[in-house]
C-alpha atoms as a PDB file:
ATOM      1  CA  UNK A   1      22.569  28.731  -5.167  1.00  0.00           C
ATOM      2  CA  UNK A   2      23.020  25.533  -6.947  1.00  0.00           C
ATOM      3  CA  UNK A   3      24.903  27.141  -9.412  1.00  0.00           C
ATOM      4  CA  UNK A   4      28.215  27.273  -6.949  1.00  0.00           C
ATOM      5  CA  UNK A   5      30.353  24.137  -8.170  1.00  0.00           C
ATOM      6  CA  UNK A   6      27.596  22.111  -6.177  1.00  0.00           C
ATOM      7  CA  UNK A   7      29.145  23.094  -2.745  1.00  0.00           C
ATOM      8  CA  UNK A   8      24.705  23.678  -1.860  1.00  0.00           C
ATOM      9  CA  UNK A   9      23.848  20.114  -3.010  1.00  0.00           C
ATOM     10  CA  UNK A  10      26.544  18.798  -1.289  1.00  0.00           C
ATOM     11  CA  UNK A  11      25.625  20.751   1.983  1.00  0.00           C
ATOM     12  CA  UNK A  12      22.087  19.928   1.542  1.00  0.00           C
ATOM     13  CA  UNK A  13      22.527  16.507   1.014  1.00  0.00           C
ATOM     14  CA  UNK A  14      25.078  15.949   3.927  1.00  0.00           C
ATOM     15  CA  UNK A  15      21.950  17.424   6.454  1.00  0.00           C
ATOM     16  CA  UNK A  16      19.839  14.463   5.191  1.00  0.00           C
ATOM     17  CA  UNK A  17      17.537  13.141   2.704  1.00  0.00           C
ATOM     18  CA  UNK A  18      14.568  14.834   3.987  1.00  0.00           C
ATOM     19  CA  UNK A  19      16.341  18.451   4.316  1.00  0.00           C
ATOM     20  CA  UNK A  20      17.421  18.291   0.872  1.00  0.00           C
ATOM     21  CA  UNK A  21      14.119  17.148  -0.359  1.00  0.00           C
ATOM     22  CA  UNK A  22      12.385  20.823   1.237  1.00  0.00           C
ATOM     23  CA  UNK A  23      15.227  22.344   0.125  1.00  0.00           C
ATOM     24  CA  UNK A  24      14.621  21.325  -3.788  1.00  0.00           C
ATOM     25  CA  UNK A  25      10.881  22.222  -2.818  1.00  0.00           C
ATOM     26  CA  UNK A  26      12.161  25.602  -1.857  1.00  0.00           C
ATOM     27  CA  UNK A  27      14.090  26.463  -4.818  1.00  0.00           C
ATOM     28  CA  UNK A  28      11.526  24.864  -7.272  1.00  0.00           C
ATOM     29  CA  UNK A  29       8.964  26.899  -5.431  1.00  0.00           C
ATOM     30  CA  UNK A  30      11.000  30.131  -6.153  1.00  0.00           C
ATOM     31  CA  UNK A  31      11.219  29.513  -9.503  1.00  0.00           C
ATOM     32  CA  UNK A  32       7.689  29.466 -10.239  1.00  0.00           C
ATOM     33  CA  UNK A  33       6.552  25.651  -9.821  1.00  0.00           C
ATOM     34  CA  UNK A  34       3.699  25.067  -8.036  1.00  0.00           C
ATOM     35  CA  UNK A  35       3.286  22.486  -5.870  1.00  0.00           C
ATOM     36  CA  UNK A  36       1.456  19.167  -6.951  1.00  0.00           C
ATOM     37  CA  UNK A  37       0.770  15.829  -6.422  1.00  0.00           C
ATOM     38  CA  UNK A  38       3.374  14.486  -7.924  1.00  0.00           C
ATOM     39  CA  UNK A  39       5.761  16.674  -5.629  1.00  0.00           C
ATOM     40  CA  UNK A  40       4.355  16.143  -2.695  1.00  0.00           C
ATOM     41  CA  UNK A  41       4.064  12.275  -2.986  1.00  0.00           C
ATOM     42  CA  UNK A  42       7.807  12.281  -4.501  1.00  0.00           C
ATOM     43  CA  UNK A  43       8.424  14.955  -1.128  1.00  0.00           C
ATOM     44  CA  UNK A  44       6.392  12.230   1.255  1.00  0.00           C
ATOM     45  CA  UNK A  45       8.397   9.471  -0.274  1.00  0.00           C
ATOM     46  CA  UNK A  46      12.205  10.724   0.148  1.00  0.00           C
ATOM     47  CA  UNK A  47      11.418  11.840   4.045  1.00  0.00           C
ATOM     48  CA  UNK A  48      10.105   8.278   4.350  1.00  0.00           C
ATOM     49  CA  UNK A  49      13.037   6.956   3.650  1.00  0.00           C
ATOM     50  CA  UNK A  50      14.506   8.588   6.013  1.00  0.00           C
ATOM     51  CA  UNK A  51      11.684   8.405   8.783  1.00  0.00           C
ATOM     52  CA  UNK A  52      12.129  12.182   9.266  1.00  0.00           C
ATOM     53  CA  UNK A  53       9.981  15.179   8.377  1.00  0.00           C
ATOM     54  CA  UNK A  54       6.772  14.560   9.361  1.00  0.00           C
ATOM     55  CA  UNK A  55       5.330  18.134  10.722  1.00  0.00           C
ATOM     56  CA  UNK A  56       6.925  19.842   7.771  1.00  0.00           C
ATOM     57  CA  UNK A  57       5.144  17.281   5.107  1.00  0.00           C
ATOM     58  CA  UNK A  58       1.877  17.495   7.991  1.00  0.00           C
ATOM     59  CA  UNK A  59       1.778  21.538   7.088  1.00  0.00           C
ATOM     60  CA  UNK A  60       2.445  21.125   3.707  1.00  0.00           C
ATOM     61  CA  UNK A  61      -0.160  18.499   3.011  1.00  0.00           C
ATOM     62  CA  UNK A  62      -2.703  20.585   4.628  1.00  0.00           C
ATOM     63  CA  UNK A  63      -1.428  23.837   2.959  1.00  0.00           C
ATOM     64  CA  UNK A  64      -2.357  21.940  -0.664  1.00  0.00           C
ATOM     65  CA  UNK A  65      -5.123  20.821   0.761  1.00  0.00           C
ATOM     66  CA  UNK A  66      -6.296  24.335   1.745  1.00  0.00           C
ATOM     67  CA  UNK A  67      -4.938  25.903  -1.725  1.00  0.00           C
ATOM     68  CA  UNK A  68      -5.170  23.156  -4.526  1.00  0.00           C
ATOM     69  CA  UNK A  69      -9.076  23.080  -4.740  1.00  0.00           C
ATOM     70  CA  UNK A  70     -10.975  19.639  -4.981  1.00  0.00           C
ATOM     71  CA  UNK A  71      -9.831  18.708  -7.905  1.00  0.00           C
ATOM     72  CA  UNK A  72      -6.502  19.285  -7.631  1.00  0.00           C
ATOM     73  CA  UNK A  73      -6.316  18.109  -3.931  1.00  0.00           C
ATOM     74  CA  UNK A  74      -4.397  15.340  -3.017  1.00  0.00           C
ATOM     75  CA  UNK A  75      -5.094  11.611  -4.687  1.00  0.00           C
ATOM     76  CA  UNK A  76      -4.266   8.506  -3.972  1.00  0.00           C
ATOM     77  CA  UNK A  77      -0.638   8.479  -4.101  1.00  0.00           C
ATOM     78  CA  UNK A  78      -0.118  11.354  -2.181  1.00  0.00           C
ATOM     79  CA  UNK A  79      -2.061   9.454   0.713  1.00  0.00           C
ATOM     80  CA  UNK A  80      -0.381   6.065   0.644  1.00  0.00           C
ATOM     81  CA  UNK A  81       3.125   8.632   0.597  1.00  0.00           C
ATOM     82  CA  UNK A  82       2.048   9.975   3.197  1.00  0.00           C
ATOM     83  CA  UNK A  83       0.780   7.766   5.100  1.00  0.00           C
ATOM     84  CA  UNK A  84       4.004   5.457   4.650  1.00  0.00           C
ATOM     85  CA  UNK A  85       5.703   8.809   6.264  1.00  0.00           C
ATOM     86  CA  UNK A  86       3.737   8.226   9.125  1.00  0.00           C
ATOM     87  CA  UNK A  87       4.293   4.696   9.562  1.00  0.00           C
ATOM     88  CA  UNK A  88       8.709   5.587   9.008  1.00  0.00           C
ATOM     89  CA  UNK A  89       8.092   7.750  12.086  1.00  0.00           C
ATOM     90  CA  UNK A  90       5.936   6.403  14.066  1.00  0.00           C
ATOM     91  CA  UNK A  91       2.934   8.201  13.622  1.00  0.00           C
ATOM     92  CA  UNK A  92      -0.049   5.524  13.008  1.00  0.00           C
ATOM     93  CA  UNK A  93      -2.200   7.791  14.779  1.00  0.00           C
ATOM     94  CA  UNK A  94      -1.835  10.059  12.317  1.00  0.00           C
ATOM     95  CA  UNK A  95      -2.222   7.894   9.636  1.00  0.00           C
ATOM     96  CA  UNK A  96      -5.536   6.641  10.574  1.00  0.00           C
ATOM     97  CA  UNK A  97      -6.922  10.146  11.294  1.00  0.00           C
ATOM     98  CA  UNK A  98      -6.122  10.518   7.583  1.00  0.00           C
ATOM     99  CA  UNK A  99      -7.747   7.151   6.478  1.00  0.00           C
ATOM    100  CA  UNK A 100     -10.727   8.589   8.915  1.00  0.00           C
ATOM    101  CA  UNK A 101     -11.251  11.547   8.008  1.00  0.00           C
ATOM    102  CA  UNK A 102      -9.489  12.268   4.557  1.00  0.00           C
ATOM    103  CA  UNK A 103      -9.490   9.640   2.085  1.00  0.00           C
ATOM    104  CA  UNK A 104     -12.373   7.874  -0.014  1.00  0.00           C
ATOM    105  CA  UNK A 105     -14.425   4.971   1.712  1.00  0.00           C
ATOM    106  CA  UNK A 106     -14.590   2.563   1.523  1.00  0.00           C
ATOM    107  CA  UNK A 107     -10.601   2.679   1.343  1.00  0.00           C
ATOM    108  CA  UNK A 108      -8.992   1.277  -1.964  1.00  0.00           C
ATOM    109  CA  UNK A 109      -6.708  -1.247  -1.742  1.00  0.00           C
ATOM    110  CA  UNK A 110      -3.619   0.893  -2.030  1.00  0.00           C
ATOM    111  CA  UNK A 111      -4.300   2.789   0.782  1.00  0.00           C
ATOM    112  CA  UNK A 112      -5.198  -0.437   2.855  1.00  0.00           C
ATOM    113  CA  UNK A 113      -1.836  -1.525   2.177  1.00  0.00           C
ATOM    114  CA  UNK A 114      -0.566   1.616   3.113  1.00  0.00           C
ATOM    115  CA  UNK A 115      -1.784   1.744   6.457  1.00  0.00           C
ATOM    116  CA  UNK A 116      -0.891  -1.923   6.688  1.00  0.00           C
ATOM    117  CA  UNK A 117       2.318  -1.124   5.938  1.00  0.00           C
ATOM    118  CA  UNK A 118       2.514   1.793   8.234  1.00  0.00           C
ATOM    119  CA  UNK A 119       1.703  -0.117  11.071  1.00  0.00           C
ATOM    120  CA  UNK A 120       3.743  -2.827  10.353  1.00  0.00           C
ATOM    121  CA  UNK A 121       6.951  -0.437  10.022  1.00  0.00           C
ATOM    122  CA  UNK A 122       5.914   1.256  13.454  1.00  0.00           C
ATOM    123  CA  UNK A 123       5.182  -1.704  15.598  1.00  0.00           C
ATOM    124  CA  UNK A 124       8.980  -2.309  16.230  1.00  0.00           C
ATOM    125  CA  UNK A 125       9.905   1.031  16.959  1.00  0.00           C
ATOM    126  CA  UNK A 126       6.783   1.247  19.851  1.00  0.00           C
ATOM    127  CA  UNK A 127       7.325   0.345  23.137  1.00  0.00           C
ATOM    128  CA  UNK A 128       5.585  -2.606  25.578  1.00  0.00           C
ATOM    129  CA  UNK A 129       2.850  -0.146  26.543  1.00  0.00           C
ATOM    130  CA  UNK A 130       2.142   0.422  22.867  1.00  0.00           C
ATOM    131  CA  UNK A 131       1.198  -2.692  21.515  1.00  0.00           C
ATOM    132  CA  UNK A 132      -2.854  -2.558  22.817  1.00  0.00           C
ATOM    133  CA  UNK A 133      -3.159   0.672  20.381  1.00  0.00           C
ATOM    134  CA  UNK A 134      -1.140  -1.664  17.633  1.00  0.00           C
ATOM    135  CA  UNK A 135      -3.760  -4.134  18.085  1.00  0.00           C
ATOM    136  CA  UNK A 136      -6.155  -1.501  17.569  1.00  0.00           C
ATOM    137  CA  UNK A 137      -4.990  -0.001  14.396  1.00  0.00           C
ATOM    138  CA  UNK A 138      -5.244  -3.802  12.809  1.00  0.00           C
ATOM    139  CA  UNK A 139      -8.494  -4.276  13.662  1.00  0.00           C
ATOM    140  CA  UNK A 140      -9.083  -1.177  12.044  1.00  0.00           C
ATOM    141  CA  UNK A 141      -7.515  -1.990   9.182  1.00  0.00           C
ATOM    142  CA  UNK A 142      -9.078  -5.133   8.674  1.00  0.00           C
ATOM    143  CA  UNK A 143     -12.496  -3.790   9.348  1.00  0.00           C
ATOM    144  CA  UNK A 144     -11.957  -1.255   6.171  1.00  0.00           C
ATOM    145  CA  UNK A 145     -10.254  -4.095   3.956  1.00  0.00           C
ATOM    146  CA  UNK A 146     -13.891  -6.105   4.888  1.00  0.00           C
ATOM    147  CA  UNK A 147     -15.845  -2.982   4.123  1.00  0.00           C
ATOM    148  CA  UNK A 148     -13.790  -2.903   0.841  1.00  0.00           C
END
């Protein structure tokens, strides 16, 4: 497909960053790579920086999870991606659930700063009734920075 003069590049990158990002995923998929960490953080990182993608990368993230084994499961820089992606679209709930429930406590200092940065890239895109649960998620952060 990308063999066409480009014309399927150029396509997929007109629909966005985060399109052409699964789309890449796609076609390395169906040539035989397997997805890793290093994919799925670079994957997290370009649909951050677009603030789009989330339920795709959700699925995906749990679909490694499910596959990869422990020791191949997701590290550290494939949580702070993705929980940046939740922060670019708005999804701090999310991202905590993950701190909760997901990743090593007490939380390292990278994925402190991630959240931190998540909710710091939210706040301005929530609205007045919002900010109480903003308040919320920093007093959770700084509780696991002090547990650190």
């Amino acid at each position: 497909a990308l063999g066409d003069g480009g014309g399927a590049l150029s396509a997929a990158l007109q629909s966005g960053v985060a399109n052409w990002a699964f789309t890449v995923l796609d076609s390395a998929r169906e040539g035989g790579i397997e997805v890793n960490n290093h994919i799925l953080s670079s994957l997290f990182s370009a649909c951050a920086s677009e603030g789009k993608g989330i339920n795709r990368c959700t699925k995906l993230l749990f679909w490694h999870m499910e596959n990869a084994g422990r020791a191949a499961g997701p590290n550290v820089n494939v949580w702070c991606s993705f929980i940046k992606l939740c922060g670019a679209c708005g999804e701090v709930d999310l991202a905590v659930q993950v701190c909760e429930r997901y990743c090593d406590k007490p939380l390292g200092p990278y994925v402190r700063s991630s959240l931190c940065a998540a909710i710091a890239t939210a706040a301005p895109k929530a609205g007045a009734g919002e900010v109480e649960g903003f308040e919320r998620y920093c007093d959770k952060a700084i509780e696991w920075h002090e547990e650190a």
